[in-house]
PDB file of N, CA and C in Angstrom:
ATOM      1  N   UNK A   1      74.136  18.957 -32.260  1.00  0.00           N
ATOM      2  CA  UNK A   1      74.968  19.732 -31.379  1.00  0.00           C
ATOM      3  C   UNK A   1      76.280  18.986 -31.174  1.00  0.00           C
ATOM      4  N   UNK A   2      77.210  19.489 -31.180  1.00  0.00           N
ATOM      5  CA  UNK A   2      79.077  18.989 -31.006  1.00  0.00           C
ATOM      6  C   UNK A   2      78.815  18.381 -29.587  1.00  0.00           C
ATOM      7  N   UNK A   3      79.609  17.316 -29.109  1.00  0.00           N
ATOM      8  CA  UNK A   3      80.034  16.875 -28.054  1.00  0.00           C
ATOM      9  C   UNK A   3      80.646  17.747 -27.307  1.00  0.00           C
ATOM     10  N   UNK A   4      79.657  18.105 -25.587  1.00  0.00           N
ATOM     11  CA  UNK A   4      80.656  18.522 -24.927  1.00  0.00           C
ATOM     12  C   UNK A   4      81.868  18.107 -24.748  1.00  0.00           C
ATOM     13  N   UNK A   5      82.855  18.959 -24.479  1.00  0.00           N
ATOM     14  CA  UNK A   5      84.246  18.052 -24.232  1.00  0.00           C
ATOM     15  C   UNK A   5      84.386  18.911 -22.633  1.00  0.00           C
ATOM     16  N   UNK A   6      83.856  19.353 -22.445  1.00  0.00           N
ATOM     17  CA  UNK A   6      84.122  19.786 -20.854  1.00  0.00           C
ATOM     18  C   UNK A   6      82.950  19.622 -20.205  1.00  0.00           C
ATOM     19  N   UNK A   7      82.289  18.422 -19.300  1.00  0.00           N
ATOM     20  CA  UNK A   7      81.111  18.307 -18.408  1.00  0.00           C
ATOM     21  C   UNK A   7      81.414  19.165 -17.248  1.00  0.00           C
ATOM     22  N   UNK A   8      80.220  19.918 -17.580  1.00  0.00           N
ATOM     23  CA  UNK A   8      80.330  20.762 -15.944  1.00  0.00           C
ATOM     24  C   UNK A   8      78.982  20.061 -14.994  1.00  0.00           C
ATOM     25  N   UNK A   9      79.395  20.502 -13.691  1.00  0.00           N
ATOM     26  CA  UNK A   9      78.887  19.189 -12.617  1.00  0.00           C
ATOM     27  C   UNK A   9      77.087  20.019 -12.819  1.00  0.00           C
ATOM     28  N   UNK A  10      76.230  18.560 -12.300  1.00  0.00           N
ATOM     29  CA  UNK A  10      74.426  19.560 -12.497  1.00  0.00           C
ATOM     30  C   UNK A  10      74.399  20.628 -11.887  1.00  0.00           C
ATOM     31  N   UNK A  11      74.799  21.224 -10.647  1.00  0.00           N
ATOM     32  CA  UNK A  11      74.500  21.884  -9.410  1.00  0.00           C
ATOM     33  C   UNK A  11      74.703  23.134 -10.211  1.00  0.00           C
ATOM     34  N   UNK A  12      76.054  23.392 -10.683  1.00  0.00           N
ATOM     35  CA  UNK A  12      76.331  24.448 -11.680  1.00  0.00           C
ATOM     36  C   UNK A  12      75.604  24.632 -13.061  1.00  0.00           C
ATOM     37  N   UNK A  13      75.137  23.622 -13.593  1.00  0.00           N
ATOM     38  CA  UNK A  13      74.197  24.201 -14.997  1.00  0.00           C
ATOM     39  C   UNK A  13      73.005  24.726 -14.006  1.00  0.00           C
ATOM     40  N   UNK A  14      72.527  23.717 -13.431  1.00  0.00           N
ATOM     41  CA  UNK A  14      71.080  24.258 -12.651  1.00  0.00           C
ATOM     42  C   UNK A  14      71.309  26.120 -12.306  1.00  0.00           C
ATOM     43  N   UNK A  15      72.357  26.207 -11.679  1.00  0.00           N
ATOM     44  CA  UNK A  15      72.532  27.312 -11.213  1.00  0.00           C
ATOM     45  C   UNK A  15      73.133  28.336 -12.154  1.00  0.00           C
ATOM     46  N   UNK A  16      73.624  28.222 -13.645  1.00  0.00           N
ATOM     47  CA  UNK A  16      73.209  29.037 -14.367  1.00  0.00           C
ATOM     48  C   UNK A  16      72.465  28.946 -14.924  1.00  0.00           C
ATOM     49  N   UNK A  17      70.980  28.313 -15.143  1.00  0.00           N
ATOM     50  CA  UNK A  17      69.810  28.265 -15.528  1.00  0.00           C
ATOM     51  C   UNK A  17      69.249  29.295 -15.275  1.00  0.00           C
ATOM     52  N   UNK A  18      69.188  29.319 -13.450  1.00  0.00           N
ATOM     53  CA  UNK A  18      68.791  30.100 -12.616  1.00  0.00           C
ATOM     54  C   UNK A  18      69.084  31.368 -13.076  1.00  0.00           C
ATOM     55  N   UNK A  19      69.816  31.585 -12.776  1.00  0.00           N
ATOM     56  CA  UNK A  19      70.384  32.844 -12.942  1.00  0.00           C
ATOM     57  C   UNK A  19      70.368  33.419 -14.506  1.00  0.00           C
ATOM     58  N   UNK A  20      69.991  32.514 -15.776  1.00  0.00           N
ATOM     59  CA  UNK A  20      69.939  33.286 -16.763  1.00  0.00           C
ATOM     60  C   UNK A  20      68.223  33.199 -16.594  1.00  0.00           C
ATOM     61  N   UNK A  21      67.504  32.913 -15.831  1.00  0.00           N
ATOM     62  CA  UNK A  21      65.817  33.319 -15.766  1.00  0.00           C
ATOM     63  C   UNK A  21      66.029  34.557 -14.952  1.00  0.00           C
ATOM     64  N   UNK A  22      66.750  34.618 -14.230  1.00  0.00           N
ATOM     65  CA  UNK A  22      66.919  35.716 -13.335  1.00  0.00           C
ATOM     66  C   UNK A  22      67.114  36.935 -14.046  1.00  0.00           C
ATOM     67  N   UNK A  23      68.048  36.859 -14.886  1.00  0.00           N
ATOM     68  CA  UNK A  23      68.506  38.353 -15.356  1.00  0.00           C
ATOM     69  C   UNK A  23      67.198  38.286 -16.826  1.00  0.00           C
ATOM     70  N   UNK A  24      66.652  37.621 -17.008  1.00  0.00           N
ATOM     71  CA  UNK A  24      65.442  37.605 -18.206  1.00  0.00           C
ATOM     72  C   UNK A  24      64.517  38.094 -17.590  1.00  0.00           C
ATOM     73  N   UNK A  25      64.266  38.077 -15.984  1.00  0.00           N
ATOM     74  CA  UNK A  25      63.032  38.295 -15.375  1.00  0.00           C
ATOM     75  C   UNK A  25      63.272  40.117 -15.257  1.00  0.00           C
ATOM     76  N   UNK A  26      64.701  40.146 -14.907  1.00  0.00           N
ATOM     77  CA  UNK A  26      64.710  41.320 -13.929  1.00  0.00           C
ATOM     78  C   UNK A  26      64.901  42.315 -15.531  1.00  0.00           C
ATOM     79  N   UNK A  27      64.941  42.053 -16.506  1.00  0.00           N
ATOM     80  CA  UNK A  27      65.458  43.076 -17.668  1.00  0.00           C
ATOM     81  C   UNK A  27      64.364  43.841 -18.009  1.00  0.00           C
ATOM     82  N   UNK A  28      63.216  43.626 -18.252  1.00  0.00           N
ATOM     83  CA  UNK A  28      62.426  44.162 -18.285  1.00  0.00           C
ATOM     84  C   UNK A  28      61.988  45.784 -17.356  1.00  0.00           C
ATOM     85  N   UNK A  29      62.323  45.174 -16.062  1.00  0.00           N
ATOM     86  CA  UNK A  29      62.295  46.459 -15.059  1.00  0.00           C
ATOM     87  C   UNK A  29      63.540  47.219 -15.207  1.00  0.00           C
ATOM     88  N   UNK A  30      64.441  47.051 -16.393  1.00  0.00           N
ATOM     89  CA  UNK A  30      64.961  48.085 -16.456  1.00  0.00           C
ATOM     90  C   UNK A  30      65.633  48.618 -17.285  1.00  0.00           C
ATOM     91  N   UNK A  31      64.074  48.537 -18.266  1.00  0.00           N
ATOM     92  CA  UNK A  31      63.812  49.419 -19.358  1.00  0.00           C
ATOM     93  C   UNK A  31      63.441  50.934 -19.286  1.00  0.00           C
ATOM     94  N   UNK A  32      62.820  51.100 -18.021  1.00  0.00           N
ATOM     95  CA  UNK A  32      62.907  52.734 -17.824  1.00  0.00           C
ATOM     96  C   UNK A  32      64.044  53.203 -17.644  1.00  0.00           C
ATOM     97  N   UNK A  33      65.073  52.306 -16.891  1.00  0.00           N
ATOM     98  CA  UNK A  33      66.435  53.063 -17.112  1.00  0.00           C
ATOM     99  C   UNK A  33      67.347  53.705 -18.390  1.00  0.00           C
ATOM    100  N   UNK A  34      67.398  54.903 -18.299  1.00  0.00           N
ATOM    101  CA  UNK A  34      68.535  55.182 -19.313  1.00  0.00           C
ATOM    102  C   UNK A  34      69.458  54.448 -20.009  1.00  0.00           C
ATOM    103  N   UNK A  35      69.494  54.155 -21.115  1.00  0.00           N
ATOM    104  CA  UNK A  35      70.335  53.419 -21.921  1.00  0.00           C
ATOM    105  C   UNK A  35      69.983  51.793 -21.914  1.00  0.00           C
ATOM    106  N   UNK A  36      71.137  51.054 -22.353  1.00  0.00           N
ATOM    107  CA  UNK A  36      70.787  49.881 -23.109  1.00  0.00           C
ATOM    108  C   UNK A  36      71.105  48.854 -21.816  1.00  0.00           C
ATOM    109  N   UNK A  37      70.803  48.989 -20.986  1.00  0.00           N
ATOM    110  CA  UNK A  37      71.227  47.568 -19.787  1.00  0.00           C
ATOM    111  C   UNK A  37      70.322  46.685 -19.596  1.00  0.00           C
ATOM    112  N   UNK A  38      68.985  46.618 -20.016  1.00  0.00           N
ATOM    113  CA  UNK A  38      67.969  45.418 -20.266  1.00  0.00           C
ATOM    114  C   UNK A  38      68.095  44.968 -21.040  1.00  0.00           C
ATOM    115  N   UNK A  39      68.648  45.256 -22.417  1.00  0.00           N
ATOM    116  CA  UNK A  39      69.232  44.756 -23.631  1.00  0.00           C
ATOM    117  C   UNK A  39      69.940  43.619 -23.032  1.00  0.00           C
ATOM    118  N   UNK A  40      71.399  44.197 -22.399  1.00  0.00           N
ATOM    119  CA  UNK A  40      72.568  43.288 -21.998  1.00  0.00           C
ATOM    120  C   UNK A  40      71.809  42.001 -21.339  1.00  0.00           C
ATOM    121  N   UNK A  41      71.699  42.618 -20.419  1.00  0.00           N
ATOM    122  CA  UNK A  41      70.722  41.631 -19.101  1.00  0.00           C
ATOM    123  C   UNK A  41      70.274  40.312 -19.818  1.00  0.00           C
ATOM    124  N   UNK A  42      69.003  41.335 -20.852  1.00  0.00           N
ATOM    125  CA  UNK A  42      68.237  40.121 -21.425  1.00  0.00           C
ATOM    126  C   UNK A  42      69.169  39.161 -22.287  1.00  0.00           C
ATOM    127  N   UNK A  43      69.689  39.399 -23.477  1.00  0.00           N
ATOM    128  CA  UNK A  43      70.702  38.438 -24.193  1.00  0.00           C
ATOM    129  C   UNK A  43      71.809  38.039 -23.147  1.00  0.00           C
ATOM    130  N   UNK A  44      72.228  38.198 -22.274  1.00  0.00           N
ATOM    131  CA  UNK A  44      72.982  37.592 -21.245  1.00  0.00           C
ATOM    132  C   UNK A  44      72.536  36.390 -20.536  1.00  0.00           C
ATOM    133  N   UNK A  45      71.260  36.810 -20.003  1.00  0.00           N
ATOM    134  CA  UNK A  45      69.904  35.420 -19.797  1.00  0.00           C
ATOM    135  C   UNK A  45      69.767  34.931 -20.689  1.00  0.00           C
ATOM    136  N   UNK A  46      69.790  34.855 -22.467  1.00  0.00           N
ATOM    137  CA  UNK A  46      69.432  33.842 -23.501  1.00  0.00           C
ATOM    138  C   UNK A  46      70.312  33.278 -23.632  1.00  0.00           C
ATOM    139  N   UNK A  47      71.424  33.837 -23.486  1.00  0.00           N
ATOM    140  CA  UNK A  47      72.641  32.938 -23.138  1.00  0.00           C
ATOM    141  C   UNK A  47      72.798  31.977 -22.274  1.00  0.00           C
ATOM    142  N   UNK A  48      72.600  32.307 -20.955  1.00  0.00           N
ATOM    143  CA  UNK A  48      72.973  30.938 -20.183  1.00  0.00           C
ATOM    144  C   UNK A  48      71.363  29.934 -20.283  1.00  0.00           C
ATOM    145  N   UNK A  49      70.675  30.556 -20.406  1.00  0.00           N
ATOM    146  CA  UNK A  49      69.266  29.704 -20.936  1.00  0.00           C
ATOM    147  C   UNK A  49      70.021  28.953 -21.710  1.00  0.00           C
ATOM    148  N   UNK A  50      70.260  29.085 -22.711  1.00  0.00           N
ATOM    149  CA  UNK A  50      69.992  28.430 -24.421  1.00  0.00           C
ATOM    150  C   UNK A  50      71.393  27.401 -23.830  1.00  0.00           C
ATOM    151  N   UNK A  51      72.539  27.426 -23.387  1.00  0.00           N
ATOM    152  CA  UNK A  51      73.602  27.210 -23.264  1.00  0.00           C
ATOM    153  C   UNK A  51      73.321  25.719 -22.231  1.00  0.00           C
ATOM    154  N   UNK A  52      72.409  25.839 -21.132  1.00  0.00           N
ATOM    155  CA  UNK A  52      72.063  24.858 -20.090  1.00  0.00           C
ATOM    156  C   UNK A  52      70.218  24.129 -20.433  1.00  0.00           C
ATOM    157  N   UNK A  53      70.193  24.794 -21.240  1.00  0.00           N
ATOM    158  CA  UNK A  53      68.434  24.022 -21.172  1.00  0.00           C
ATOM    159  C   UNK A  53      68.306  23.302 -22.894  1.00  0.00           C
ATOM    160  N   UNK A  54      68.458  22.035 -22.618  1.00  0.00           N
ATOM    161  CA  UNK A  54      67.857  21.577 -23.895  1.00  0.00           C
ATOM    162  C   UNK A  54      66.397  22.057 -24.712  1.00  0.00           C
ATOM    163  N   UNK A  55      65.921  22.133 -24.134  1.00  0.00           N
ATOM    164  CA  UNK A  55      64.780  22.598 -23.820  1.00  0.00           C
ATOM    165  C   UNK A  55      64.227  23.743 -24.796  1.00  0.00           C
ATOM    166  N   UNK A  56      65.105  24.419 -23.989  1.00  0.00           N
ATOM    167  CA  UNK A  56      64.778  25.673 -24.753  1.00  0.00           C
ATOM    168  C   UNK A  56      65.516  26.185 -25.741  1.00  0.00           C
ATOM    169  N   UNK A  57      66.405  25.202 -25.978  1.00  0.00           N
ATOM    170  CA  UNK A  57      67.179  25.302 -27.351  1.00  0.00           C
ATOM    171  C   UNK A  57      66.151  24.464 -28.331  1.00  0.00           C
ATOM    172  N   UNK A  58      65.313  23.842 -27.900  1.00  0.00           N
ATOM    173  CA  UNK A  58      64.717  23.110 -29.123  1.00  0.00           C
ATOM    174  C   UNK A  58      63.352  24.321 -29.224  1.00  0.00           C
ATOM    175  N   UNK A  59      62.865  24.669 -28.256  1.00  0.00           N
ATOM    176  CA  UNK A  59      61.908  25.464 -28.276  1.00  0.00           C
ATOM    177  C   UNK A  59      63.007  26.934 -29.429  1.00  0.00           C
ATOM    178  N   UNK A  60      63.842  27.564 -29.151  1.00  0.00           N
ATOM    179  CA  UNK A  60      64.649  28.529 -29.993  1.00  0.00           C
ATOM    180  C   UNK A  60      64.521  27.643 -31.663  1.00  0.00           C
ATOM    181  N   UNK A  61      65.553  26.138 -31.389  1.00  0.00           N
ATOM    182  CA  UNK A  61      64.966  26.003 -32.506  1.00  0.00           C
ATOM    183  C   UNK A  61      63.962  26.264 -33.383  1.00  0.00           C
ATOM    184  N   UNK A  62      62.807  25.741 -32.778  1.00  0.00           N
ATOM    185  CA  UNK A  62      61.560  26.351 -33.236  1.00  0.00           C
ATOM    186  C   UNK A  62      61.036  27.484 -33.682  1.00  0.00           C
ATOM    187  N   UNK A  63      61.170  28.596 -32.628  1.00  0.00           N
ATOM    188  CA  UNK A  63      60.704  29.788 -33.090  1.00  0.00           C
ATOM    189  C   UNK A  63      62.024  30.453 -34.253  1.00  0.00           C
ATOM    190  N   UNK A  64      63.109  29.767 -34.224  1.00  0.00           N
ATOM    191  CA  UNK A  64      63.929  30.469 -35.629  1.00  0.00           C
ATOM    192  C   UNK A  64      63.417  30.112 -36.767  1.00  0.00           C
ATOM    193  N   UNK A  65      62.724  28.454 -37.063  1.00  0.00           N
ATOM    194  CA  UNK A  65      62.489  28.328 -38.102  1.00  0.00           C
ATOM    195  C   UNK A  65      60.687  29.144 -38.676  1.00  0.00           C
ATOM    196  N   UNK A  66      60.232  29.252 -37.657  1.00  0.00           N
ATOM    197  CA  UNK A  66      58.708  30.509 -37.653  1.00  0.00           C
ATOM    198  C   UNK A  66      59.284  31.579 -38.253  1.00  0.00           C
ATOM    199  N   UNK A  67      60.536  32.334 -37.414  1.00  0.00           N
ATOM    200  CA  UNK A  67      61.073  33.397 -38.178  1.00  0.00           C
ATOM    201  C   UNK A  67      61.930  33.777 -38.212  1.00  0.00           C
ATOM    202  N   UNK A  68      62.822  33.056 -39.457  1.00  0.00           N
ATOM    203  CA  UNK A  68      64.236  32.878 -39.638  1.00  0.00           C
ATOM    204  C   UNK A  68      65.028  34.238 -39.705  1.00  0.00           C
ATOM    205  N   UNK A  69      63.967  35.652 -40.228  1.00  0.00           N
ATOM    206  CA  UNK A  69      65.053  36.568 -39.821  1.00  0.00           C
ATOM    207  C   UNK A  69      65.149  37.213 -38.852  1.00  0.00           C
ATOM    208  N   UNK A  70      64.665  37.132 -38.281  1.00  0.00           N
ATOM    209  CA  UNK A  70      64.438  37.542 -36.262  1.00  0.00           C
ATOM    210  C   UNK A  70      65.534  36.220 -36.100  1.00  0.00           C
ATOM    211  N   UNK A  71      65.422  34.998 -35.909  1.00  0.00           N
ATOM    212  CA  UNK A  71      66.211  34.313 -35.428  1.00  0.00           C
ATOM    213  C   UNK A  71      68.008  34.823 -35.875  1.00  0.00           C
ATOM    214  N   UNK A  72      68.345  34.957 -36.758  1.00  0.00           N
ATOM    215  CA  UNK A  72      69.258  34.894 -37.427  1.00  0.00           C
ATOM    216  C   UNK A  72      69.571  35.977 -37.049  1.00  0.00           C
ATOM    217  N   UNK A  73      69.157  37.502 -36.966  1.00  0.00           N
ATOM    218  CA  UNK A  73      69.642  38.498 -36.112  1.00  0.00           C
ATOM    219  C   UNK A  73      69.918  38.109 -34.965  1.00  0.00           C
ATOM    220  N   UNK A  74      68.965  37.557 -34.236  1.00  0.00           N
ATOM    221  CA  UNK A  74      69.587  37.398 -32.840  1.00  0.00           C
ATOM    222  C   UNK A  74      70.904  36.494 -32.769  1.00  0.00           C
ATOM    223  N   UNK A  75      70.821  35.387 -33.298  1.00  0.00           N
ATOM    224  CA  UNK A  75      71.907  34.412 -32.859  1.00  0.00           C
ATOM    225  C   UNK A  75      73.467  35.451 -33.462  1.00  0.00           C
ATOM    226  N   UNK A  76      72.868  36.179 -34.055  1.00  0.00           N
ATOM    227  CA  UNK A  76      74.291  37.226 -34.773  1.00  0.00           C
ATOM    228  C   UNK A  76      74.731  38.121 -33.522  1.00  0.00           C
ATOM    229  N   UNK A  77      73.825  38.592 -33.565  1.00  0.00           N
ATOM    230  CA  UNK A  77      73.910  39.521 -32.083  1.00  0.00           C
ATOM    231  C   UNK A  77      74.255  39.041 -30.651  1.00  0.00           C
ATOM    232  N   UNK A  78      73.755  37.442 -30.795  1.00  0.00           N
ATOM    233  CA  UNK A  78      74.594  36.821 -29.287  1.00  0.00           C
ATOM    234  C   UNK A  78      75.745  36.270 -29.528  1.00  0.00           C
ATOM    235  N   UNK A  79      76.156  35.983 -30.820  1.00  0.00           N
ATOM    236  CA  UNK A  79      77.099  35.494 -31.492  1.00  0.00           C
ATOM    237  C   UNK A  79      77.333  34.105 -30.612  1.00  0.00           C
ATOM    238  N   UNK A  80      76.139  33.435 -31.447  1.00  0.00           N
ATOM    239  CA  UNK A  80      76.084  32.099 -31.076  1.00  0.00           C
ATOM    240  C   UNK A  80      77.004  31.299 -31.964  1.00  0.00           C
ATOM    241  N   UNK A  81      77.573  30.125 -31.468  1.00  0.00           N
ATOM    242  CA  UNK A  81      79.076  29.397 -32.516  1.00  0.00           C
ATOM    243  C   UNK A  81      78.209  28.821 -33.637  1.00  0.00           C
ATOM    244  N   UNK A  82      76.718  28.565 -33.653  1.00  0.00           N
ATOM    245  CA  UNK A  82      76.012  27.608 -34.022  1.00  0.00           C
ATOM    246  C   UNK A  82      75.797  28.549 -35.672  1.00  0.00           C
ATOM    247  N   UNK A  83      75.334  30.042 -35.057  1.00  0.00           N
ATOM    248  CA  UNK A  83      75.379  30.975 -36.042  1.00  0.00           C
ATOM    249  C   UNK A  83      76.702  31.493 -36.695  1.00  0.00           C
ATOM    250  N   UNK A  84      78.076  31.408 -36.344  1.00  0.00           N
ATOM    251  CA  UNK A  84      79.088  31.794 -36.751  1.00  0.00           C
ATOM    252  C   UNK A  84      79.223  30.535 -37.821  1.00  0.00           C
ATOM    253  N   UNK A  85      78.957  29.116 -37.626  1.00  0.00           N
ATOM    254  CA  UNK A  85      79.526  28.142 -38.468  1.00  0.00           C
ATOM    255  C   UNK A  85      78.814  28.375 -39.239  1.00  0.00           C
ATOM    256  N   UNK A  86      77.287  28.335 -39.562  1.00  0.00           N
ATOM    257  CA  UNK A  86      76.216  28.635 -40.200  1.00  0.00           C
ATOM    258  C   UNK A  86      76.673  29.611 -41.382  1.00  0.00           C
ATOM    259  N   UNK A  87      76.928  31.131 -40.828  1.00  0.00           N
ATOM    260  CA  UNK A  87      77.697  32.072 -41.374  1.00  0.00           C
ATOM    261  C   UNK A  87      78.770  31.391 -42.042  1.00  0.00           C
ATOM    262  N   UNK A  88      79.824  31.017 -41.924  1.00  0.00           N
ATOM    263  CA  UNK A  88      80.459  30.908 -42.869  1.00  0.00           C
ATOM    264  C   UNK A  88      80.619  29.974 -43.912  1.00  0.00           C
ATOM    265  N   UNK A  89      79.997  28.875 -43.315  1.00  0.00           N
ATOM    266  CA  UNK A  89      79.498  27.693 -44.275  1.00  0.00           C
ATOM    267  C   UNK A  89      78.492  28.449 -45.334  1.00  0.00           C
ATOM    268  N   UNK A  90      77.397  29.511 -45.108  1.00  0.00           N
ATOM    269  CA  UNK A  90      77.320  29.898 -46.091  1.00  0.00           C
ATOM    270  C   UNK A  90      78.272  30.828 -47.183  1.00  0.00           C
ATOM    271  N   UNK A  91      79.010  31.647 -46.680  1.00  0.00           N
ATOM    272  CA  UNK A  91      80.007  32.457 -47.265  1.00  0.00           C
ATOM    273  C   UNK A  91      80.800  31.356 -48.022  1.00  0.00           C
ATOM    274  N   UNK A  92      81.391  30.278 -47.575  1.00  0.00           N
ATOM    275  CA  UNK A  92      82.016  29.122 -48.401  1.00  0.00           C
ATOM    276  C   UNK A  92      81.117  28.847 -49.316  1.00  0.00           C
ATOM    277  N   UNK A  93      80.304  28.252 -49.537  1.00  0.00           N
ATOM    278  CA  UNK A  93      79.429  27.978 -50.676  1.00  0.00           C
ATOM    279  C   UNK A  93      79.618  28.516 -51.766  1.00  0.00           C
ATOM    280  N   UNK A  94      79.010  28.161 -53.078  1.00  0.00           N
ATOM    281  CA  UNK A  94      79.545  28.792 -54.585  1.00  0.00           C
ATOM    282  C   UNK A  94      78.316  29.904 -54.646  1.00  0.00           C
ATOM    283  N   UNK A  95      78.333  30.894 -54.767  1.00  0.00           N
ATOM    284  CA  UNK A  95      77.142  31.761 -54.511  1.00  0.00           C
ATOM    285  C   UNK A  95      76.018  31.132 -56.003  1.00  0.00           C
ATOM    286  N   UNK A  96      74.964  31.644 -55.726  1.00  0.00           N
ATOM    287  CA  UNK A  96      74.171  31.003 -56.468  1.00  0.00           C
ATOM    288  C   UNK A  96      72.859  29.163 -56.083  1.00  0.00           C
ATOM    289  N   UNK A  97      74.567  29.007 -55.552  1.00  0.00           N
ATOM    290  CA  UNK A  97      73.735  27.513 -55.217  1.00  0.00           C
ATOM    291  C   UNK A  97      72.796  27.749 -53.684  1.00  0.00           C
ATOM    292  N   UNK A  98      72.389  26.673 -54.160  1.00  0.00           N
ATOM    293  CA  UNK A  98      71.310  26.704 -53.008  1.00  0.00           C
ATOM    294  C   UNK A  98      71.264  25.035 -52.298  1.00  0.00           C
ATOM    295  N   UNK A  99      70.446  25.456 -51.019  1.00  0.00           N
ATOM    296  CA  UNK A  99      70.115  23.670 -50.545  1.00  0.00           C
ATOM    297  C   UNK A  99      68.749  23.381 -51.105  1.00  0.00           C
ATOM    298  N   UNK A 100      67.653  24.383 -51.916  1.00  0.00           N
ATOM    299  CA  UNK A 100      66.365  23.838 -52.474  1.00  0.00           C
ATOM    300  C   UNK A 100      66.527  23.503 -53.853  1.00  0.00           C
ATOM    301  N   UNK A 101      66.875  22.540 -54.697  1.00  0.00           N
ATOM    302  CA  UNK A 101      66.693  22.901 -55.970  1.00  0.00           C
ATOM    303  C   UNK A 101      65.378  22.791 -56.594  1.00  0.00           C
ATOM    304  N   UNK A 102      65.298  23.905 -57.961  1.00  0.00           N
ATOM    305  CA  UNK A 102      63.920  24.615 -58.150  1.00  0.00           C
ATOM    306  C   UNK A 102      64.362  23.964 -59.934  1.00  0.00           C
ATOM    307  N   UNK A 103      63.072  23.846 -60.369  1.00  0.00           N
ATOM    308  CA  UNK A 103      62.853  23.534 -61.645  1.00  0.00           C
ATOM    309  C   UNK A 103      62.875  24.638 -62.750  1.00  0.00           C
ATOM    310  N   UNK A 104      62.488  24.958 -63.816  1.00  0.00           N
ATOM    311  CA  UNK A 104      62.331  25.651 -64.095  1.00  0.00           C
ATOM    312  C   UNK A 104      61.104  25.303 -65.269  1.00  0.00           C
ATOM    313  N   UNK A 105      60.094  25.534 -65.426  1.00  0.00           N
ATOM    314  CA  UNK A 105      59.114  25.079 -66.633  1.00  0.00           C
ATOM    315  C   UNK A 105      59.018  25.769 -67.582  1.00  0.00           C
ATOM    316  N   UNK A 106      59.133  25.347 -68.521  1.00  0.00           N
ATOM    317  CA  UNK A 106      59.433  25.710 -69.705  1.00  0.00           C
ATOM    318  C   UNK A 106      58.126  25.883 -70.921  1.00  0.00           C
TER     319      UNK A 106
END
């Protein structure tokens, strides 16, 4: 992860912690509502989650590499910086190549 270059004080991460469990808790109840606002809610809460909790960025870690294309939609869809560099570092690449190299037997 890049060096913060702006420390924000604990009282304030704690308290958007809070508050992104908050809107994760409350999204659910409002899924009977018409249209997409538990959507928002919820990726709004993975946001300040993922953003203040080590934690649960290593736990995200985790479940992206279980299932990299669920992960990889989402971080697209929250448009995480982590997934934008990702993104284009692959687009830079020479297409073809890869990071596994494979043999071929002959």
């Amino acid at each position: 992860m890049p060096p913060v270059t702006v420390i924000r004080p604990r009282v304030f991460r704690i308290g958007q912690l809070a508050l992104g469990g908050l809107l994760i808790v409350i999204a659910p109840a409002l899924a009977p509502v018409p249209g997409p606002a538990g959507i928002f809610l919820f990726a709004g809460g993975m946001v300040l989650v993922l953003r203040n909790s080590p934690r649960a960025r290593r736990r995200w870690a985790r479940l992206k590499r279980r299932w990299p294309r669920t992960g990889h939609l989402v971080d697209r869809v929250m448009r995480r910086r982590s997934a934008l560099r990702r993104h284009t570092r692959s687009k830079a690449s020479p297409a073809g190549s890869s990071t596994l190299q494979t043999r071929s037997v002959n």
